[in-house]
PDB file of N, CA and C in Angstrom:
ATOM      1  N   UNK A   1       0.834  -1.173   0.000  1.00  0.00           N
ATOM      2  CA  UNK A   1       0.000   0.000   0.000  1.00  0.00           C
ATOM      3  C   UNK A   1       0.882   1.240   0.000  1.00  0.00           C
ATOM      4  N   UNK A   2       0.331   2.375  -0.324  1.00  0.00           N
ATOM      5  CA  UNK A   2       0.721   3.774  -0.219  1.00  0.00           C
ATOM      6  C   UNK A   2       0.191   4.758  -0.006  1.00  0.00           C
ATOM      7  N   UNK A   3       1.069   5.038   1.254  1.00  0.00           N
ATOM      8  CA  UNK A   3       0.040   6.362   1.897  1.00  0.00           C
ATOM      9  C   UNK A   3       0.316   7.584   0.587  1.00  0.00           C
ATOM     10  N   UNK A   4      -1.371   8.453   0.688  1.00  0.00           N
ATOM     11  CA  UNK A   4      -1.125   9.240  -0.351  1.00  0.00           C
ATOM     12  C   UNK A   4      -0.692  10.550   0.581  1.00  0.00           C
ATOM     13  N   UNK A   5      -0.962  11.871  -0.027  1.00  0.00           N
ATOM     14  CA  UNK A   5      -0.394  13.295   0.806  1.00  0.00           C
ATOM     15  C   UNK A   5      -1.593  13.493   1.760  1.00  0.00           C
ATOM     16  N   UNK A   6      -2.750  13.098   1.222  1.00  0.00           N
ATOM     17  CA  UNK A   6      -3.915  13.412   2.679  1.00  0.00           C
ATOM     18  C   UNK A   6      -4.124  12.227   3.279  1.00  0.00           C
ATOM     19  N   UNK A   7      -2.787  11.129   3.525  1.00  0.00           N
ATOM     20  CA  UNK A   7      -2.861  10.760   4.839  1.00  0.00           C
ATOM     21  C   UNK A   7      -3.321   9.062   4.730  1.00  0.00           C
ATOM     22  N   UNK A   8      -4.454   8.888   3.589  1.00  0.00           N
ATOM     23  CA  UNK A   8      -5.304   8.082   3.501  1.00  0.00           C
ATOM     24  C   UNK A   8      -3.847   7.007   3.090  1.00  0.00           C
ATOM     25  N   UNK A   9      -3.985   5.565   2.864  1.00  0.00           N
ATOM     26  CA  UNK A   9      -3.417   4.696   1.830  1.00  0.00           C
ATOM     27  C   UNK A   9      -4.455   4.023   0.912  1.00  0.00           C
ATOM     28  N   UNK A  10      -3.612   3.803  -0.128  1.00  0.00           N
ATOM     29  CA  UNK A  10      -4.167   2.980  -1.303  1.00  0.00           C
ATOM     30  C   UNK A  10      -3.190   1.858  -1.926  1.00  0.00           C
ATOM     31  N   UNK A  11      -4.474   1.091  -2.489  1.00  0.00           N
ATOM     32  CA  UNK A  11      -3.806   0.093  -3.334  1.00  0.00           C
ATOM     33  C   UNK A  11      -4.993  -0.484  -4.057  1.00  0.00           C
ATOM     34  N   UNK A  12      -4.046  -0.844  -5.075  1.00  0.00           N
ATOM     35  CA  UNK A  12      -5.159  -1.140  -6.413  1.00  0.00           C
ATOM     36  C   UNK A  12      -4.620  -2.312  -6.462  1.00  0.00           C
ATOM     37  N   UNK A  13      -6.240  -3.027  -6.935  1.00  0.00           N
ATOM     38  CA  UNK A  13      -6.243  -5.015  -7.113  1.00  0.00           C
ATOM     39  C   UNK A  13      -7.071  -5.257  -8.627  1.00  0.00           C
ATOM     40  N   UNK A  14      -6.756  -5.935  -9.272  1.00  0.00           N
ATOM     41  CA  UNK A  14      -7.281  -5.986 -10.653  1.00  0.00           C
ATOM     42  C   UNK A  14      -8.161  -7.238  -9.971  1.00  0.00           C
ATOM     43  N   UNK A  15      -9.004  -7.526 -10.597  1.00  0.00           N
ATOM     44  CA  UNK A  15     -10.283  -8.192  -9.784  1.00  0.00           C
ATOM     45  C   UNK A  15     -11.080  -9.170 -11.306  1.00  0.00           C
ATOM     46  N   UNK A  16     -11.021 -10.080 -11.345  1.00  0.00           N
ATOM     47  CA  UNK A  16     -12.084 -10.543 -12.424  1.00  0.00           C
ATOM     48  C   UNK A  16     -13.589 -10.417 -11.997  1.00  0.00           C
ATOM     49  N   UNK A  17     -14.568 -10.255 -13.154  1.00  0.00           N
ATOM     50  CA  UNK A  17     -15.512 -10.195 -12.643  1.00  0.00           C
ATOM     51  C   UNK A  17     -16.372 -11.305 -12.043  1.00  0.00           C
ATOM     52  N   UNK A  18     -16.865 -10.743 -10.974  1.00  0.00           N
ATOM     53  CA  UNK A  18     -17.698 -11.538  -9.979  1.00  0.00           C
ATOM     54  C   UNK A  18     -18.059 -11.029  -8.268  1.00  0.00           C
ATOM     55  N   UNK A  19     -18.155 -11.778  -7.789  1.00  0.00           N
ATOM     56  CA  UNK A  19     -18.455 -11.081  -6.211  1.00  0.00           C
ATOM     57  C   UNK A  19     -17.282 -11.824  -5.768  1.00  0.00           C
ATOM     58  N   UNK A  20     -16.825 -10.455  -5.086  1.00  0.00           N
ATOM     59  CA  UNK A  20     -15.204 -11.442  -4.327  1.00  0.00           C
ATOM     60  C   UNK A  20     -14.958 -10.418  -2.506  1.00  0.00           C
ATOM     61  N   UNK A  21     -14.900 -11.349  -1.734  1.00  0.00           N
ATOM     62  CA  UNK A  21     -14.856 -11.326  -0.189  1.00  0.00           C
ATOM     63  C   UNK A  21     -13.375 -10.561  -0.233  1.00  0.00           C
ATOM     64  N   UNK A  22     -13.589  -9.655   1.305  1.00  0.00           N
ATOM     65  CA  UNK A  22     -12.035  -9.103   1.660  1.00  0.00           C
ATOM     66  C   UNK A  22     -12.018  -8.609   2.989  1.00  0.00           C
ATOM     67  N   UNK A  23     -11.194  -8.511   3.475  1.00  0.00           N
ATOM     68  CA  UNK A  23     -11.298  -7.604   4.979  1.00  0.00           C
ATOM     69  C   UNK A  23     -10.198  -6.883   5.260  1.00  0.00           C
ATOM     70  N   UNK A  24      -9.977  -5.980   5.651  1.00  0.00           N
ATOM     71  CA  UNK A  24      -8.596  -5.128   6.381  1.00  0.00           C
ATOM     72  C   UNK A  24      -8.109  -5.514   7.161  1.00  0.00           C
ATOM     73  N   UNK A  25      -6.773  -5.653   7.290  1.00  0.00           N
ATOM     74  CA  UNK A  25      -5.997  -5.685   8.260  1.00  0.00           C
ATOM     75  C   UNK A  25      -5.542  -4.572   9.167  1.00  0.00           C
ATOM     76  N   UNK A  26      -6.290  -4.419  10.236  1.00  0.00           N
ATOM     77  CA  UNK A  26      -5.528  -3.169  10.895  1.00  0.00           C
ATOM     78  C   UNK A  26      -5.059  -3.600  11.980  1.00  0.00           C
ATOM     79  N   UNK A  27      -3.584  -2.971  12.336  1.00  0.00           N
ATOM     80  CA  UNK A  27      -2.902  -3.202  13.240  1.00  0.00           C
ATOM     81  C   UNK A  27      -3.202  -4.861  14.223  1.00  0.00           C
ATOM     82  N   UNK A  28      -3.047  -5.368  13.014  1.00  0.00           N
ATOM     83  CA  UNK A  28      -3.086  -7.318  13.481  1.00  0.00           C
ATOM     84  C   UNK A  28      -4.596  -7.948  13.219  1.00  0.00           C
ATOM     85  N   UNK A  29      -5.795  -6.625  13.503  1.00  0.00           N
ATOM     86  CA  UNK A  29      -7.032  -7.357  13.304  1.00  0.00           C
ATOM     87  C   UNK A  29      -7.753  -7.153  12.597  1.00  0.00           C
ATOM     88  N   UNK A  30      -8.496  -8.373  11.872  1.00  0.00           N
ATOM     89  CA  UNK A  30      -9.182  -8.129  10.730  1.00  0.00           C
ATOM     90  C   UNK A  30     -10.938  -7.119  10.934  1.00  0.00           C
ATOM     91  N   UNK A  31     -11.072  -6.258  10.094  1.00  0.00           N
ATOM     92  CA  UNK A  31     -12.160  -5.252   9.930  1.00  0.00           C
ATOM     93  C   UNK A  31     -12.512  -5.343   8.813  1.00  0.00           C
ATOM     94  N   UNK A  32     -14.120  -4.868   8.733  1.00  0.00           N
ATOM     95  CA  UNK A  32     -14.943  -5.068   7.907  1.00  0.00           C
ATOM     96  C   UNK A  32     -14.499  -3.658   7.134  1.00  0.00           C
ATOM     97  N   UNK A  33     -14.538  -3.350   5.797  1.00  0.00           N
ATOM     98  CA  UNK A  33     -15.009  -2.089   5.269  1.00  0.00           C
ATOM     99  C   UNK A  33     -16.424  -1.357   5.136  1.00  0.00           C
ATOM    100  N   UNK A  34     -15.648  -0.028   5.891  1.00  0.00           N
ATOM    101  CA  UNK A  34     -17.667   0.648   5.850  1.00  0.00           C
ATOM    102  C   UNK A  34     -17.801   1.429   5.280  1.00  0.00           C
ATOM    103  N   UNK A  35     -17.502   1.186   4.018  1.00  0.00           N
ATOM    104  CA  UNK A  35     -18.167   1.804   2.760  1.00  0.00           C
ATOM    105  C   UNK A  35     -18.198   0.562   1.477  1.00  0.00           C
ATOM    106  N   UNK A  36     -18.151  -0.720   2.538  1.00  0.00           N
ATOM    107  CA  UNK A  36     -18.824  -1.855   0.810  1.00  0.00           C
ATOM    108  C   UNK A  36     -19.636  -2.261   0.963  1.00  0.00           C
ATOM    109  N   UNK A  37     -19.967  -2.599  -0.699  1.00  0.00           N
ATOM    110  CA  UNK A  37     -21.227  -3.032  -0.572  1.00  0.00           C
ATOM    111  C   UNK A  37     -22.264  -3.852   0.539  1.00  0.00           C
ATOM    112  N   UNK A  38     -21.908  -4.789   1.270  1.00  0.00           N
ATOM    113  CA  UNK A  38     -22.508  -5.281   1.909  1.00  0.00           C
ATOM    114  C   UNK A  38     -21.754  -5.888   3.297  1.00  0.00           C
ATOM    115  N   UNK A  39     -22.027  -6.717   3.848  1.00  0.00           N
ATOM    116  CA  UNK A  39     -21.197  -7.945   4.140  1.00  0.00           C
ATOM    117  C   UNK A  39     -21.850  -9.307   4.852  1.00  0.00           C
ATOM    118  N   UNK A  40     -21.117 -10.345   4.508  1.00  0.00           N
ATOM    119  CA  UNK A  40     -21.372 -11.927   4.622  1.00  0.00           C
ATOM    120  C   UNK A  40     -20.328 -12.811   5.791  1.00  0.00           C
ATOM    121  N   UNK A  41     -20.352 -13.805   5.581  1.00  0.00           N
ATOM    122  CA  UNK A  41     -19.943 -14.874   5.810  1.00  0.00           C
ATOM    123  C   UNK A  41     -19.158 -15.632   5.285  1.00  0.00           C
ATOM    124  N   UNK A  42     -17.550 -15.685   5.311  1.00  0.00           N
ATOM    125  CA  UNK A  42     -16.883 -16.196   4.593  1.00  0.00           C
ATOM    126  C   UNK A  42     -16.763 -18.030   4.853  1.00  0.00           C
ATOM    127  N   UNK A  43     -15.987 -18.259   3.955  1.00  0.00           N
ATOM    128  CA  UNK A  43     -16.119 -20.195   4.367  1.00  0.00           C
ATOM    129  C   UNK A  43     -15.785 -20.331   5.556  1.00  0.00           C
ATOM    130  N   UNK A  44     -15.343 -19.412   6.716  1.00  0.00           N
ATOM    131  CA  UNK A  44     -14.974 -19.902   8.028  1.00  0.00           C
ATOM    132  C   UNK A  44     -15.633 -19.445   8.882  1.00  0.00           C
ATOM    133  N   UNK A  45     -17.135 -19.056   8.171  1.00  0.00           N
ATOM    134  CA  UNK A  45     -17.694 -18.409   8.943  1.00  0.00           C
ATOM    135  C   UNK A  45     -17.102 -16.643   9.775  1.00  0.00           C
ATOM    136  N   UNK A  46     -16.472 -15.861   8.766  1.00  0.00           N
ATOM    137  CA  UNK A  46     -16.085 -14.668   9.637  1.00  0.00           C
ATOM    138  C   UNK A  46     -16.651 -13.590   8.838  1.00  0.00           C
ATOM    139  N   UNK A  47     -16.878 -12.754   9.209  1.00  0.00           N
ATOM    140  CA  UNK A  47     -17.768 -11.583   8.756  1.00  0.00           C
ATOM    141  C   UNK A  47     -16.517 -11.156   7.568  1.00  0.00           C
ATOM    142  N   UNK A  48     -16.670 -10.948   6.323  1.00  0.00           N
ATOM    143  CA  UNK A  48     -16.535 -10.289   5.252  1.00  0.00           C
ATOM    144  C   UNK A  48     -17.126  -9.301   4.631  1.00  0.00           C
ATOM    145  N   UNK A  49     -16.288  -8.669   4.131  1.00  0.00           N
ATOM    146  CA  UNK A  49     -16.889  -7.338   3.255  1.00  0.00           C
ATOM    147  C   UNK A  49     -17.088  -7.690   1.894  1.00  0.00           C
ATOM    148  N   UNK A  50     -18.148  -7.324   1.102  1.00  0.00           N
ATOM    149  CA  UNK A  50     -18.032  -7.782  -0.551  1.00  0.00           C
ATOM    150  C   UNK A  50     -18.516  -6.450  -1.365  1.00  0.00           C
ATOM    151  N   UNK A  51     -17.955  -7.048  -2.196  1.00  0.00           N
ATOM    152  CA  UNK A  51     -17.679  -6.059  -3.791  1.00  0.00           C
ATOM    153  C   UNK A  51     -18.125  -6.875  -4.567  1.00  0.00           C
ATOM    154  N   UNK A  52     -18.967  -6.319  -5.890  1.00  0.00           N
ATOM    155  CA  UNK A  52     -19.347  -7.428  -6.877  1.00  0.00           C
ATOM    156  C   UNK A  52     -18.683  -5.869  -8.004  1.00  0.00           C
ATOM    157  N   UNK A  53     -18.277  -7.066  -9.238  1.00  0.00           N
ATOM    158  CA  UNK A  53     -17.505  -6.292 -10.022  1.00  0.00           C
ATOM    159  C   UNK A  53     -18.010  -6.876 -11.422  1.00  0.00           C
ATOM    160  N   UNK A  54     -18.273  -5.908 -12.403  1.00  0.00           N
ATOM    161  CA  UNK A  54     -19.598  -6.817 -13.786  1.00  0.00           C
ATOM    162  C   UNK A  54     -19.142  -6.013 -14.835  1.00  0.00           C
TER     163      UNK A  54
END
């Protein structure tokens, strides 16, 4: 990732299309994103964030 000048970081993922699960890592623990689309249940049962991409 790369922090930009206001602070934020980014990083870009090329993604095929479909609905695909993710979560953040912050400082060791995983977080949901609260600004995606939704969120689920991944195969281990842990709360995920999803993006569908078409």
């Amino acid at each position: 990732m790369e922090r930009q000048t206001d602070g934020c970081w980014f990083l870009q993922v090329p993604l095929s299309q479909g609905h695909h699960l993710y979560q953040f890592l912050v400082d060791g623990e995983p977080m949901l994103d609260p600004k995606a689309m939704g969120a689920v249940r991944n195969d281990w049962n842990e709360p995920a964030s999803i993006i569908a991409v078409s």
